[in-house]
C-alpha atoms as a PDB file:
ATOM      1  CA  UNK A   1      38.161 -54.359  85.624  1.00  0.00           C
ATOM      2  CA  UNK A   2      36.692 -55.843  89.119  1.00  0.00           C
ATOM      3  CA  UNK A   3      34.084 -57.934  87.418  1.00  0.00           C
ATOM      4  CA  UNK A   4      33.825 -60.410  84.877  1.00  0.00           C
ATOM      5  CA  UNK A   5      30.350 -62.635  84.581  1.00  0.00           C
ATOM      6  CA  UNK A   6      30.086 -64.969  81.307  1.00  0.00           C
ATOM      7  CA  UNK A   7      26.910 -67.630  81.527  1.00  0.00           C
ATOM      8  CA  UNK A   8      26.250 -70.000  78.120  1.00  0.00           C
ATOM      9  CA  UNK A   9      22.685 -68.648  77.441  1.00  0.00           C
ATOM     10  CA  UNK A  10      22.804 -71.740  74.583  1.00  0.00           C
ATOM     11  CA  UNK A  11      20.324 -74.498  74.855  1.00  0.00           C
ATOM     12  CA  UNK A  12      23.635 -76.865  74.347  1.00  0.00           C
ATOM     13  CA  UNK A  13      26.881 -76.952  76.136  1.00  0.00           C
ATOM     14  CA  UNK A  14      29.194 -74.988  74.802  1.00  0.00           C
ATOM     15  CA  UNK A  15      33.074 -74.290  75.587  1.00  0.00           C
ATOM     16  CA  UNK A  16      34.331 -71.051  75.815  1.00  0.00           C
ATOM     17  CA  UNK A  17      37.510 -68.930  76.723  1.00  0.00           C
ATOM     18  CA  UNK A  18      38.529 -65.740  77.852  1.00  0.00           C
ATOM     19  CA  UNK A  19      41.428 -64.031  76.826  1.00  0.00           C
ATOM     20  CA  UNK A  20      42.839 -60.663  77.641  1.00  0.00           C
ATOM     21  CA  UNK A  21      44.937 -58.913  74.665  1.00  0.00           C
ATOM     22  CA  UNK A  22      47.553 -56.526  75.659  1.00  0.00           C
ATOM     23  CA  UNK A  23      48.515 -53.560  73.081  1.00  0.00           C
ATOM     24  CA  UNK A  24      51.733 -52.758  74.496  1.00  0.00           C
ATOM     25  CA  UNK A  25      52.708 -56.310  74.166  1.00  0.00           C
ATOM     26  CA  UNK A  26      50.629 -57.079  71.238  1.00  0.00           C
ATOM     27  CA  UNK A  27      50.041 -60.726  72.844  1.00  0.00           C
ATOM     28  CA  UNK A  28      47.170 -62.427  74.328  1.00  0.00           C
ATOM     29  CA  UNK A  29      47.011 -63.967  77.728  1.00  0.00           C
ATOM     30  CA  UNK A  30      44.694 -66.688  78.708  1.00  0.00           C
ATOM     31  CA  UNK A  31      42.257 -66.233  81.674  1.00  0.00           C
ATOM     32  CA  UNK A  32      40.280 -68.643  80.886  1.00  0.00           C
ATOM     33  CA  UNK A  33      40.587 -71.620  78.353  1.00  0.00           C
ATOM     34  CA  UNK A  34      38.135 -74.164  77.077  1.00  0.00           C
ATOM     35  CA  UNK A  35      35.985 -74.306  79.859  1.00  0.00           C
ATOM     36  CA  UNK A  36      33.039 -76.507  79.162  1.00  0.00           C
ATOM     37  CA  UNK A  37      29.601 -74.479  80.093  1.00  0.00           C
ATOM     38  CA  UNK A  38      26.383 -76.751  80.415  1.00  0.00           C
ATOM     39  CA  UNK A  39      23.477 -74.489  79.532  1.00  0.00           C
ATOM     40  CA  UNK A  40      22.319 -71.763  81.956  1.00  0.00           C
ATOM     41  CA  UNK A  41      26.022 -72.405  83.603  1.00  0.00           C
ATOM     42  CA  UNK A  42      28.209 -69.475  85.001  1.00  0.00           C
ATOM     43  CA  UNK A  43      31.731 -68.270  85.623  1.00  0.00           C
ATOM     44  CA  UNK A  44      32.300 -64.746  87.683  1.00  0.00           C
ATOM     45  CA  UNK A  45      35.334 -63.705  88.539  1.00  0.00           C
ATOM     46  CA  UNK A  46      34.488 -60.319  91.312  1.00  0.00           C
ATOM     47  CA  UNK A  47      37.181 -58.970  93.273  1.00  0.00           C
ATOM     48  CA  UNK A  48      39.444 -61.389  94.391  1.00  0.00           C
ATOM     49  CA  UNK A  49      41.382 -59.770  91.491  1.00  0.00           C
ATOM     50  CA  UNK A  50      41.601 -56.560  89.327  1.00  0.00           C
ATOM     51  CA  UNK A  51      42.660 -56.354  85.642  1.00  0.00           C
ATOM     52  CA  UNK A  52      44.207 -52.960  84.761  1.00  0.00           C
ATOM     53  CA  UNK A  53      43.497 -52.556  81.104  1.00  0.00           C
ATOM     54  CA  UNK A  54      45.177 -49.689  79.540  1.00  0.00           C
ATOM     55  CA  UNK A  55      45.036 -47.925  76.310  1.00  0.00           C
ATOM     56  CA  UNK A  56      44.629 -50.538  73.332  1.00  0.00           C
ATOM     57  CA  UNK A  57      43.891 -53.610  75.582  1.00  0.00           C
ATOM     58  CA  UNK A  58      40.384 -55.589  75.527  1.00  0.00           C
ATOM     59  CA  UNK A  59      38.649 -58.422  77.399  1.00  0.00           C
ATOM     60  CA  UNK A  60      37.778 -61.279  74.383  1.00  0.00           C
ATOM     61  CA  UNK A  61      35.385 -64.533  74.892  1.00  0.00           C
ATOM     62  CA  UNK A  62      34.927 -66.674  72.474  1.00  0.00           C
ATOM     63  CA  UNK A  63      32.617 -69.957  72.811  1.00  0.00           C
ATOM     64  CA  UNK A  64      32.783 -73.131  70.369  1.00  0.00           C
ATOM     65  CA  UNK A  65      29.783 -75.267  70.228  1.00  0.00           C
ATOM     66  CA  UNK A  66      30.126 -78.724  71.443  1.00  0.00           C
ATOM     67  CA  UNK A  67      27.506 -79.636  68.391  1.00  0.00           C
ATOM     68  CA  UNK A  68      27.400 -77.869  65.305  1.00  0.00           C
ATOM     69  CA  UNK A  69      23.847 -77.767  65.630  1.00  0.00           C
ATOM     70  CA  UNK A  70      23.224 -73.923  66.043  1.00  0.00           C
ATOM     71  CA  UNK A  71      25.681 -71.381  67.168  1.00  0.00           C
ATOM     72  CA  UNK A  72      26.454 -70.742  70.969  1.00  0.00           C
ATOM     73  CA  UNK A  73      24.854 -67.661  72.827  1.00  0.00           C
ATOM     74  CA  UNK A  74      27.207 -66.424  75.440  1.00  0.00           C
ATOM     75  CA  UNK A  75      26.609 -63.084  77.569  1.00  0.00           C
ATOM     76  CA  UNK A  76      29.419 -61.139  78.840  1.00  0.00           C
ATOM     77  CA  UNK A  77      28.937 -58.188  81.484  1.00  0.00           C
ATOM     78  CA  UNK A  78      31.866 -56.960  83.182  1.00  0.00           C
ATOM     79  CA  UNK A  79      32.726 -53.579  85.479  1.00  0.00           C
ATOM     80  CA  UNK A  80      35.135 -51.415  85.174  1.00  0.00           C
ATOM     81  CA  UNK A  81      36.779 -48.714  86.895  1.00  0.00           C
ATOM     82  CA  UNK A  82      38.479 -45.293  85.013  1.00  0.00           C
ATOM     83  CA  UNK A  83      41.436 -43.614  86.476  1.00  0.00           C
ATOM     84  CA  UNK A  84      42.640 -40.522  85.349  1.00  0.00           C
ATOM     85  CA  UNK A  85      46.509 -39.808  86.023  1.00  0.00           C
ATOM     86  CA  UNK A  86      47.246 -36.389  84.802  1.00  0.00           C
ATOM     87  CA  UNK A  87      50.150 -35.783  82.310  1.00  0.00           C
ATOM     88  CA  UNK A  88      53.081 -35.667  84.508  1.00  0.00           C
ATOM     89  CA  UNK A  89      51.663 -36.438  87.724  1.00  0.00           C
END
């Protein structure tokens, strides 16, 4: 994964984090945690660093409303990359 783009599409601020689960491990890894979003904010990540996700693994954001008002809206777009590696090669 090359890209990762979260905004808070909430009309509230909202804190969110990012965490990337590993199967092999079965243990989550913090990329990003509780990082306070004012509405309309952004966070990309793009490039400076690649996340090789393999079989079993997922990207997961979750955001926690700073009022309990109504429930945060985050959007998530990301791009990835497949690589084939042939059995034995």
């Amino acid at each position: 994964m090359n890209l990762l783009f979260t905004t808070n599409a909430s009309a509230q601020a909202t804190d969110i984090e990012i965490k990337w689960y590993r199967a092999s491990k079965a243990t989550s890894y913090f990329i990003l945690g509780a990082k306070n979003l004012a509405s309309g904010e952004f966070i990309q990540f793009n490039g400076e660093a690649f996340i090789v996700l393999e079989s079993g693994d997922y990207i997961a954001v979750k955001p926690s409303a700073t009022s309990a008002a109504a429930s945060p809206v985050v959007d998530v777009l990301c791009t990835v990359e497949e690589f084939f590696i042939p059995v034995g090669g």
